[in-house]
C-alpha atoms as a PDB file:
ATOM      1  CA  UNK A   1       5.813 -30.905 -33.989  1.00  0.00           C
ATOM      2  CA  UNK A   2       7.091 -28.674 -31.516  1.00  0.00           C
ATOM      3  CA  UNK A   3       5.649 -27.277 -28.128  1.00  0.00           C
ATOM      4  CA  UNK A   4       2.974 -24.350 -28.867  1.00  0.00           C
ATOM      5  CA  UNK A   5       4.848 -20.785 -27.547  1.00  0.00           C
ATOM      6  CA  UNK A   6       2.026 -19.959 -25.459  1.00  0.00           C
ATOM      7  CA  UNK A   7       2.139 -23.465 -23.155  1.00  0.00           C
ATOM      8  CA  UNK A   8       5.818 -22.970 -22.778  1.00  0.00           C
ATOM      9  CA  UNK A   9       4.790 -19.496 -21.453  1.00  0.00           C
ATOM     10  CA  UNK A  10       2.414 -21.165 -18.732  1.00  0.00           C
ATOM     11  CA  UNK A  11       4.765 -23.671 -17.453  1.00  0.00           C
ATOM     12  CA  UNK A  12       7.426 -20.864 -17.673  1.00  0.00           C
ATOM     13  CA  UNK A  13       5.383 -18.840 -15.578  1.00  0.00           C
ATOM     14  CA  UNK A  14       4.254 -21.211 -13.385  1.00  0.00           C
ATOM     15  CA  UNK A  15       8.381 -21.900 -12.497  1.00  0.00           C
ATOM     16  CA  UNK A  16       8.753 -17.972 -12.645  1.00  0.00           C
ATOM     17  CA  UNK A  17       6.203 -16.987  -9.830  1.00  0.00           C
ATOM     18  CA  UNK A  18       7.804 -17.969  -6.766  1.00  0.00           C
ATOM     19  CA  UNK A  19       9.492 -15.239  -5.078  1.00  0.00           C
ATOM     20  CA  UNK A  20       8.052 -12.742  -7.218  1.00  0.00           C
ATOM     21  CA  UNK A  21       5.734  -9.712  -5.727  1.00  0.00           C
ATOM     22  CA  UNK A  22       2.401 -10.512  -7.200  1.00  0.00           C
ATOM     23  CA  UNK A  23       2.655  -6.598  -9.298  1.00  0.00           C
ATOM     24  CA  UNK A  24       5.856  -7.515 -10.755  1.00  0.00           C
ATOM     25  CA  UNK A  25       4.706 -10.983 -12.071  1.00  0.00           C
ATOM     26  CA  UNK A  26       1.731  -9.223 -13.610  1.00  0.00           C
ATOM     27  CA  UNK A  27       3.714  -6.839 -14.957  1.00  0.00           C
ATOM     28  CA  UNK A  28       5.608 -10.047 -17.205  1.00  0.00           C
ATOM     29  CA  UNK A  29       2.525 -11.823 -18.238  1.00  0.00           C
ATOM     30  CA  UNK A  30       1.313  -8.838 -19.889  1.00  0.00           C
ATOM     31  CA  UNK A  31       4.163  -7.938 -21.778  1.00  0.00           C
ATOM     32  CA  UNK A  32       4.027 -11.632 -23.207  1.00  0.00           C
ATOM     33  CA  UNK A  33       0.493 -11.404 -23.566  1.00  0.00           C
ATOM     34  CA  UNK A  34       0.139  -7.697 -25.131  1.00  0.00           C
ATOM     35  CA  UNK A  35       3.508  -8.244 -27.239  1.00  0.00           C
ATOM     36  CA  UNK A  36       4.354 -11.915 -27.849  1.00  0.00           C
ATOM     37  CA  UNK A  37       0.862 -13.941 -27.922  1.00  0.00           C
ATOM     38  CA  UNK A  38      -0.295 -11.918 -31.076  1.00  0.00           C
ATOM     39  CA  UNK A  39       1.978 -13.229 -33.345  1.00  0.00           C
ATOM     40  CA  UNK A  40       3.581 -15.919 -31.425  1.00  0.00           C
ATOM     41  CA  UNK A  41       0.733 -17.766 -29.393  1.00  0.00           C
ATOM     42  CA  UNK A  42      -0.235 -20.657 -31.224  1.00  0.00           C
ATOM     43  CA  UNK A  43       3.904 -20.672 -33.143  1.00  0.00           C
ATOM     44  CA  UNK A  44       5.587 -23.629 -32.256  1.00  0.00           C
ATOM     45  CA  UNK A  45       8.403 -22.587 -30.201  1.00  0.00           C
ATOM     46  CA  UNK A  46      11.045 -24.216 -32.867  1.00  0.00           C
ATOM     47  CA  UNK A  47       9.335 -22.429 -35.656  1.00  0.00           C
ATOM     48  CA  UNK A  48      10.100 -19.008 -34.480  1.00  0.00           C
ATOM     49  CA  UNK A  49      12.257 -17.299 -36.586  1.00  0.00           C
ATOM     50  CA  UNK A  50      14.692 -14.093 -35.832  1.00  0.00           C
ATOM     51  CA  UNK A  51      12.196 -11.846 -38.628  1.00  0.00           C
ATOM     52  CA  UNK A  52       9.571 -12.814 -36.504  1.00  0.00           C
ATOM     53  CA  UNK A  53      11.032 -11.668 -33.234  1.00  0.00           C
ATOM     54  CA  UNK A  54      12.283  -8.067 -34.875  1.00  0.00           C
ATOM     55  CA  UNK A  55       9.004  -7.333 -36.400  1.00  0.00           C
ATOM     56  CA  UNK A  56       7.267  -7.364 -33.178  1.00  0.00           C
ATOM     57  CA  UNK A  57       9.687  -5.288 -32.301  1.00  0.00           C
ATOM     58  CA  UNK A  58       9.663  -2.959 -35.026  1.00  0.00           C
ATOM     59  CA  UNK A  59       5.296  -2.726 -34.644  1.00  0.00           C
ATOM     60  CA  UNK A  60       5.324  -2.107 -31.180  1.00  0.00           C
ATOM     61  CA  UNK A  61       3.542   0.865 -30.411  1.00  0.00           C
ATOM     62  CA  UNK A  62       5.694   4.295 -29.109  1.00  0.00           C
ATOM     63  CA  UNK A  63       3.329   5.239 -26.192  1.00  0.00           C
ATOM     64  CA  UNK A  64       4.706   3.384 -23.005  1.00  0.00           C
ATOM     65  CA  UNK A  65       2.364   0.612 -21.037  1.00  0.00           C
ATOM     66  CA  UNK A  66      -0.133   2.069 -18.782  1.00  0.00           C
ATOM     67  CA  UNK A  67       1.474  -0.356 -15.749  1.00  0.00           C
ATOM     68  CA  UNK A  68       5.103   0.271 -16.591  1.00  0.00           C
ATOM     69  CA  UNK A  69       5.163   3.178 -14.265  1.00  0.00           C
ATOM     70  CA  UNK A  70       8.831   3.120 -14.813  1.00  0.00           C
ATOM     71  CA  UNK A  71       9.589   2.877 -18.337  1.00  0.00           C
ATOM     72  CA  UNK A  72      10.699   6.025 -20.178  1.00  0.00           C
ATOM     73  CA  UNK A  73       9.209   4.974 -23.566  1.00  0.00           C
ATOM     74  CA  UNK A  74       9.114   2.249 -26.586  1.00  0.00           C
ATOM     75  CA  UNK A  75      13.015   1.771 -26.497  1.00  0.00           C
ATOM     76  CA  UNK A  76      12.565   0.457 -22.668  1.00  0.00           C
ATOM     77  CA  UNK A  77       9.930  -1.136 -23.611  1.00  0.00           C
ATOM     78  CA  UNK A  78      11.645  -3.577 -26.133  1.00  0.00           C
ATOM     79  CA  UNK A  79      14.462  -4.181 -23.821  1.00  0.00           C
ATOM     80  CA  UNK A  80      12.355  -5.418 -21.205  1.00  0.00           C
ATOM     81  CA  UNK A  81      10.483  -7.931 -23.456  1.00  0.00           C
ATOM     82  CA  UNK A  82      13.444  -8.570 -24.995  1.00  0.00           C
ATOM     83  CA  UNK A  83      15.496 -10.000 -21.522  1.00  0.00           C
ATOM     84  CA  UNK A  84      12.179 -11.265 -20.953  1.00  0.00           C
ATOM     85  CA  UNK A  85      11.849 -13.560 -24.257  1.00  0.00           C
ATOM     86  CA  UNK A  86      15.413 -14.560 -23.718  1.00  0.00           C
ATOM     87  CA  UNK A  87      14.850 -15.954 -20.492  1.00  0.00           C
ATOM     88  CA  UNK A  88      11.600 -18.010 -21.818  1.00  0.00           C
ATOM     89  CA  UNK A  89      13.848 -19.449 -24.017  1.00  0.00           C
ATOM     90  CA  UNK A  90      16.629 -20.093 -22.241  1.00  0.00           C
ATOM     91  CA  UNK A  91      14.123 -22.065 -19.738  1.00  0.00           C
ATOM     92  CA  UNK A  92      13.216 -23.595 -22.783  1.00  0.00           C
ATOM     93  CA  UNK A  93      15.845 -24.719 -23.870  1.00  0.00           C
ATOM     94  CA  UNK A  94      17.095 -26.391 -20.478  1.00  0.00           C
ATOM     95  CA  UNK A  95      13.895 -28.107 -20.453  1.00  0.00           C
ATOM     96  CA  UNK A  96      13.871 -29.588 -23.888  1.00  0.00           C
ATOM     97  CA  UNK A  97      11.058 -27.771 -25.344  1.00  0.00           C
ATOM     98  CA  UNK A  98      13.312 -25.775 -27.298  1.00  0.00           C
ATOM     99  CA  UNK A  99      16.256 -26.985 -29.693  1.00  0.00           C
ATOM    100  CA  UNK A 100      17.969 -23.353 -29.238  1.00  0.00           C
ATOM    101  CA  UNK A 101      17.431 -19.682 -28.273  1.00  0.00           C
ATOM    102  CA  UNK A 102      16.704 -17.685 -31.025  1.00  0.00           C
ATOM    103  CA  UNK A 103      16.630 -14.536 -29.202  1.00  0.00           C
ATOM    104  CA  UNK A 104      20.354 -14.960 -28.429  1.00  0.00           C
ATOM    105  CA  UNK A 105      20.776 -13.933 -31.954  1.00  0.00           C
ATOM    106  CA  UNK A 106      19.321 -10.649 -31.469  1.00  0.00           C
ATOM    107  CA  UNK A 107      21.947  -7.645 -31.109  1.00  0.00           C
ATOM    108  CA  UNK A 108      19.389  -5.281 -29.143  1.00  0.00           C
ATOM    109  CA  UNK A 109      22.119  -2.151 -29.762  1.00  0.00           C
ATOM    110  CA  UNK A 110      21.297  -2.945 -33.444  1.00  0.00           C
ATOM    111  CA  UNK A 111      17.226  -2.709 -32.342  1.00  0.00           C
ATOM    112  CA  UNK A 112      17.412   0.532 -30.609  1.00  0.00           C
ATOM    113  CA  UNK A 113      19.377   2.963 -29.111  1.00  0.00           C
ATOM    114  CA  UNK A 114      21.333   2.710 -25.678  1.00  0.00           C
ATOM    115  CA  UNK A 115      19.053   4.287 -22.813  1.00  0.00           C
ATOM    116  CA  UNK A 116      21.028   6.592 -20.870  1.00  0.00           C
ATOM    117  CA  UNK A 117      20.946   5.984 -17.233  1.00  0.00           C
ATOM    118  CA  UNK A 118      19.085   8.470 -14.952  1.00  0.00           C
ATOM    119  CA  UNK A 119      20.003   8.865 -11.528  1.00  0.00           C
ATOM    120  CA  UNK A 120      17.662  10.015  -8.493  1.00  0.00           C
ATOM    121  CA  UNK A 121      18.953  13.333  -7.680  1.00  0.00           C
ATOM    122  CA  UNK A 122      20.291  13.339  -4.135  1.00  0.00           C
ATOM    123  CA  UNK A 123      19.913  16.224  -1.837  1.00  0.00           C
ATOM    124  CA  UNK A 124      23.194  16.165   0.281  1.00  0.00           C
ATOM    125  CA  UNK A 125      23.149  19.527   1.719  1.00  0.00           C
ATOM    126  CA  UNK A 126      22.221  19.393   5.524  1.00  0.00           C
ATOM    127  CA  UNK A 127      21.149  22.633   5.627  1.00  0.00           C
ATOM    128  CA  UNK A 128      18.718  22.593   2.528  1.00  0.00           C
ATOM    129  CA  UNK A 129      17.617  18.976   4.500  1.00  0.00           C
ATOM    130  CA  UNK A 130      16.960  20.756   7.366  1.00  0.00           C
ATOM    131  CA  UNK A 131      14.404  23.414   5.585  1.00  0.00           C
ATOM    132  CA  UNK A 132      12.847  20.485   3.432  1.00  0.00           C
ATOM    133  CA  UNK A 133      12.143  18.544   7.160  1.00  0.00           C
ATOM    134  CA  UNK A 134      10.405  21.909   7.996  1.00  0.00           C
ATOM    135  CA  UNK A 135       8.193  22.132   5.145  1.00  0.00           C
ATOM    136  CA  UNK A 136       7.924  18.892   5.092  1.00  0.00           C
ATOM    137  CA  UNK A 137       6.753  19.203   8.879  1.00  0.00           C
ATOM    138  CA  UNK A 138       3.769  21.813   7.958  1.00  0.00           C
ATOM    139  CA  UNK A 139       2.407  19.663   4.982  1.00  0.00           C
ATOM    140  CA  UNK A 140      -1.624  19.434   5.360  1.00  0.00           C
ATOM    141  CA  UNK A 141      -1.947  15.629   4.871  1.00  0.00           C
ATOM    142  CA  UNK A 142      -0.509  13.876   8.250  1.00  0.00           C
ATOM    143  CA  UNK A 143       0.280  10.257   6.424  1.00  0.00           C
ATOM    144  CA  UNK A 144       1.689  11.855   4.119  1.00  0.00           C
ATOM    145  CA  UNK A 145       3.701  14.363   6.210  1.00  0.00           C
ATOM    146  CA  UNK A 146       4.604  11.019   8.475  1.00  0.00           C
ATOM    147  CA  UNK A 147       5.396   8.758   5.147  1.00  0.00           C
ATOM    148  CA  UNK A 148       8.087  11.680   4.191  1.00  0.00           C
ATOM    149  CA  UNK A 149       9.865  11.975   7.692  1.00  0.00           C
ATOM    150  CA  UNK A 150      10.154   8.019   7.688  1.00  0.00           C
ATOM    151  CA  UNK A 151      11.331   7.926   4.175  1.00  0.00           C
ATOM    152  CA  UNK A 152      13.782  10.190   5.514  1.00  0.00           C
ATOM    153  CA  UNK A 153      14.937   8.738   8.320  1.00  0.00           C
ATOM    154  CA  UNK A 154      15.288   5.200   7.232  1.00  0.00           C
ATOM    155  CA  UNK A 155      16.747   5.921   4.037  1.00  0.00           C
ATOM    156  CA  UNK A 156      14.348   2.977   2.765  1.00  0.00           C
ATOM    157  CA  UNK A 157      12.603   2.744  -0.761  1.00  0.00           C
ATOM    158  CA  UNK A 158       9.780   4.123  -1.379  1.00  0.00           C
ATOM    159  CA  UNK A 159       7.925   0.944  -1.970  1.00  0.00           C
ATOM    160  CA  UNK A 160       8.812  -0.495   1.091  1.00  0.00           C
ATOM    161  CA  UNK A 161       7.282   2.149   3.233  1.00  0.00           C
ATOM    162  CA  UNK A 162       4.171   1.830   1.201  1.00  0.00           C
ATOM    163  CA  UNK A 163       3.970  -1.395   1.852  1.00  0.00           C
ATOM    164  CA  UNK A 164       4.650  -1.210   5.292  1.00  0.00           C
ATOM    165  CA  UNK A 165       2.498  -3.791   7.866  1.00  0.00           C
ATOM    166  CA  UNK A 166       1.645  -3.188  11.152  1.00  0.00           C
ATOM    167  CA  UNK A 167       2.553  -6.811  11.587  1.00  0.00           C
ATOM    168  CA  UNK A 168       5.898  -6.461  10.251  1.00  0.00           C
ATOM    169  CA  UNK A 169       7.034  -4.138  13.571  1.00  0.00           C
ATOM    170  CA  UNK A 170       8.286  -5.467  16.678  1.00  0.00           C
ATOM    171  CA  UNK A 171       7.971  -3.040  19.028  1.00  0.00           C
ATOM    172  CA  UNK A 172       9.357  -4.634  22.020  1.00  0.00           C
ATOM    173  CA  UNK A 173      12.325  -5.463  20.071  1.00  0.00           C
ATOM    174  CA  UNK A 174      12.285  -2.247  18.423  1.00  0.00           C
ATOM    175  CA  UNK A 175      12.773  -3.960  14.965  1.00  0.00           C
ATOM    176  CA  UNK A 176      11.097  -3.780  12.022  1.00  0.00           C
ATOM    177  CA  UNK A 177      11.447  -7.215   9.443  1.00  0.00           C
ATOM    178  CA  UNK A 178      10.351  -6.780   5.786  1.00  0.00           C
ATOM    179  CA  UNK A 179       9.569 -10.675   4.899  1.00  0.00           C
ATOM    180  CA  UNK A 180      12.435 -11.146   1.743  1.00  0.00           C
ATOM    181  CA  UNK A 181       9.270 -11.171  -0.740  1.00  0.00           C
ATOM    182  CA  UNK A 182       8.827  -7.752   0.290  1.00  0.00           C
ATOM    183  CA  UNK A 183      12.495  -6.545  -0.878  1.00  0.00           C
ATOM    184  CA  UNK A 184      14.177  -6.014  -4.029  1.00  0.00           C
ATOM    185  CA  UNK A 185      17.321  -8.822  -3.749  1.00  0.00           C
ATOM    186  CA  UNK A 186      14.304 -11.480  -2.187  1.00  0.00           C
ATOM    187  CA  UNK A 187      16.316 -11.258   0.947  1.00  0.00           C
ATOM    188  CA  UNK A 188      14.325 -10.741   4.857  1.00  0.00           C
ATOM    189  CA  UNK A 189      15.701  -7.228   6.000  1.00  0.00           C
ATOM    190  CA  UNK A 190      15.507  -5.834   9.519  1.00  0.00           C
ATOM    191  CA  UNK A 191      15.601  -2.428   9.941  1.00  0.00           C
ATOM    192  CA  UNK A 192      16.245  -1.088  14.322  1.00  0.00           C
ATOM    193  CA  UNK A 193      13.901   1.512  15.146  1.00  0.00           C
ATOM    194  CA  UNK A 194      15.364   4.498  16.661  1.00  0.00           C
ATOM    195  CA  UNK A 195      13.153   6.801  19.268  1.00  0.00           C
ATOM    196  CA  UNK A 196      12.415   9.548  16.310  1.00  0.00           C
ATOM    197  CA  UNK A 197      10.912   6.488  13.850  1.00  0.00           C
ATOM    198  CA  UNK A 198       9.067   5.452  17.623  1.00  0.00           C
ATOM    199  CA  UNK A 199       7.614   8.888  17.730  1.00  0.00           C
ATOM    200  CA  UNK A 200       6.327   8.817  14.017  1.00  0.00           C
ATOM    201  CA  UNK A 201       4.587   5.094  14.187  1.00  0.00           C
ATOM    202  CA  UNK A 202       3.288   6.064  17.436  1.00  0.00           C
ATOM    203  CA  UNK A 203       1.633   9.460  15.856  1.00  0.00           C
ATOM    204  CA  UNK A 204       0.239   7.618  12.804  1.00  0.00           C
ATOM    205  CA  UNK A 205      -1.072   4.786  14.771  1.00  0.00           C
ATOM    206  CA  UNK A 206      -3.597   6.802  15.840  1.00  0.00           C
ATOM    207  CA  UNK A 207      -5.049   6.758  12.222  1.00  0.00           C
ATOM    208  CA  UNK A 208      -4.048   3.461  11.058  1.00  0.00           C
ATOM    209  CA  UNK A 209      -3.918   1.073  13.954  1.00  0.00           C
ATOM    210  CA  UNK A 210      -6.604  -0.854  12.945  1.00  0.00           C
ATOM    211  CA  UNK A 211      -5.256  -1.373   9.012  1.00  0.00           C
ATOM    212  CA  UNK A 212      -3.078  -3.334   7.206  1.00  0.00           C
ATOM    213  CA  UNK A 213      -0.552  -1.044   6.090  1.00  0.00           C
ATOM    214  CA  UNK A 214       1.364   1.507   8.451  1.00  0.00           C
ATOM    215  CA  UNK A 215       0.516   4.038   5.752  1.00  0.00           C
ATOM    216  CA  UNK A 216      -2.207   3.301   3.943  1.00  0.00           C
ATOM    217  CA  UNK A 217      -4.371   5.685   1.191  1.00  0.00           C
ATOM    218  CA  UNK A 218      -6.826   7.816   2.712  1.00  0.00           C
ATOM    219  CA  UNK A 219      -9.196   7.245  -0.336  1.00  0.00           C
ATOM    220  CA  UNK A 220      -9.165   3.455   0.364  1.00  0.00           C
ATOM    221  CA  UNK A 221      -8.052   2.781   3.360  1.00  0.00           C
ATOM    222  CA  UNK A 222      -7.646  -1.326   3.149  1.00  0.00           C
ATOM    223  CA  UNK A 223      -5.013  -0.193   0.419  1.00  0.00           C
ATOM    224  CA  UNK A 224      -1.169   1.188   1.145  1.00  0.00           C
ATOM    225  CA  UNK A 225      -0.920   4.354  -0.290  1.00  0.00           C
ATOM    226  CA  UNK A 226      -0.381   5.284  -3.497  1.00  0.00           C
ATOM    227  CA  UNK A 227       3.451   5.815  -5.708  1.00  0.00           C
ATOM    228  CA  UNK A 228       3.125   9.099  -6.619  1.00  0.00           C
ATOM    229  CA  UNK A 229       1.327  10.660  -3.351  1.00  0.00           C
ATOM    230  CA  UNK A 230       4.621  11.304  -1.882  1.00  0.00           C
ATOM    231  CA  UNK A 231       6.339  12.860  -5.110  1.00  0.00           C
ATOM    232  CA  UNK A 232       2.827  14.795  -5.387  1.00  0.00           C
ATOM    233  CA  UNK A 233       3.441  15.857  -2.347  1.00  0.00           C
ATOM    234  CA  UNK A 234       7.250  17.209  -2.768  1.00  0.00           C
ATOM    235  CA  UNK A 235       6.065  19.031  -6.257  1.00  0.00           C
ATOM    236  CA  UNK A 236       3.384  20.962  -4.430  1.00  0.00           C
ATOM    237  CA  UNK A 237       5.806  21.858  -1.838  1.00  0.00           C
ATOM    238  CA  UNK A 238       7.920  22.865  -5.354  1.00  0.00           C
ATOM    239  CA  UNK A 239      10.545  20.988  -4.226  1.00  0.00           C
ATOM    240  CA  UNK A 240      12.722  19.718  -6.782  1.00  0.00           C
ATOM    241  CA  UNK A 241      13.474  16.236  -5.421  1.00  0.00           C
ATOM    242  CA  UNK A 242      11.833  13.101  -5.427  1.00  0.00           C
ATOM    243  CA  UNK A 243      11.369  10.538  -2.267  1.00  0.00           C
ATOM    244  CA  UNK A 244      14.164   8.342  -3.438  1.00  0.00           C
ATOM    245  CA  UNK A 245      16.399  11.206  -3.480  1.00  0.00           C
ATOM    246  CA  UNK A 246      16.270  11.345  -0.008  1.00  0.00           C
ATOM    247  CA  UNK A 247      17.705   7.575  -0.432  1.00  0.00           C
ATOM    248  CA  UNK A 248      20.512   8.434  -2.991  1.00  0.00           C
END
């Protein structure tokens, strides 16, 4: 009798967690638990069959997870779960739970279409730059205003000025460290802070000094702010660019 799906999902997960942000972990169990455990839970993990694996494909629903922010719809979806069921297996597999990886029998191309890639549109003319820093510059919300000129500046992700910590900047060294949990590629990144970026922490100090986050919501303050403020921000300013395109 082979090892239930659902226990090689714990001690899978278990491996899985370390190094992960604590949203992006989440983010796997429940496409397991909303997609896999329904049909697959109680399966023994050598009794799982290629049928089984494309039905659940073919029933999941078209409307996109609330918490996949980023997904642009069912075909995403699928491919997520998909690499995600692969690499279950695959740990599987190594660990002798599993005899083989059925998944790697899967031709996703054959599933669904190819997504095509979207870039972030970038705004590369200095001049239009300049005007966007201007209007940018009268916006009514100040952390948001400030959250914009630092995206700017630094040319970091959005998510890492989010989740920006006062205890992350080092102002007699002028450097700021993002601990490597905090980046995308799980490596520590220091970023120098010039006298402009100075001038902006200084300013929004006044507001947040006694916080966690450098920026953090004005509806909750013991929380960074939220993903779309900033892109709320640049569509009310009917600017058609987003906050990473100041990145691209």
């Amino acid at each position: 009798e082979s090892m239930p799906f659902c226990d090689v999902c714990k001690v899978f997960f278990r491996f899985k967690k370390q190094g992960l942000s604590e949203r992006y972990f989440k983010g796997q169990v429940r496409l397991v638990e909303n997609y896999l455990f329904p049909s697959l839970k109680n399966k023994g993990i050598n009794d799982i069959q290629k049928s089984d694996i494309l039905k659940i494909y073919e029933q999941m629903p078209s409307k996109k997870l609330k918490y996949d922010t980023k997904s642009k719809g069912k075909s995403e979806t699928i491919r997520k779960l998909h690499i995600l069921l692969r690499e279950i297996l695959r740990y599987a597999v190594h660990n002798d739970f599993a005899i083989k990886n059925i998944a790697d029998q899967i031709d996703m191309n054959q599933v669904v279409k190819k997504q095509k890639v979207e870039h972030f549109k970038a705004e590369l003319d200095i001049d239009k730059l300049r005007s966007i820093y201007k209007l940018i510059n009268d916006y009514d919300s100040i952390t948001t205003k400030l959250a914009m000129k630092f995206i700017i500046l630094t040319a970091l992700r959005v998510g890492n000025v989010r989740n920006l910590q006062w205890d992350f900047i080092d102002f007699d060294k002028k450097i700021i460290i993002f601990p490597a949990k905090m980046m995308k590629n799980r490596e520590e990144y220091r970023l120098p802070i010039t006298s402009k970026m100075i001038d902006i922490l200084d300013e929004i100090k006044k507001i947040t000094k006694d916080r966690k986050y450098v920026f953090c919501s004005p509806i909750a303050p013991s929380r960074q702010m939220s993903d779309n403020t900033i892109n709320f921000a640049l569509k009310r300013m009917d600017l058609n660019i987003t906050a990473h395109g100041f990145r691209s």
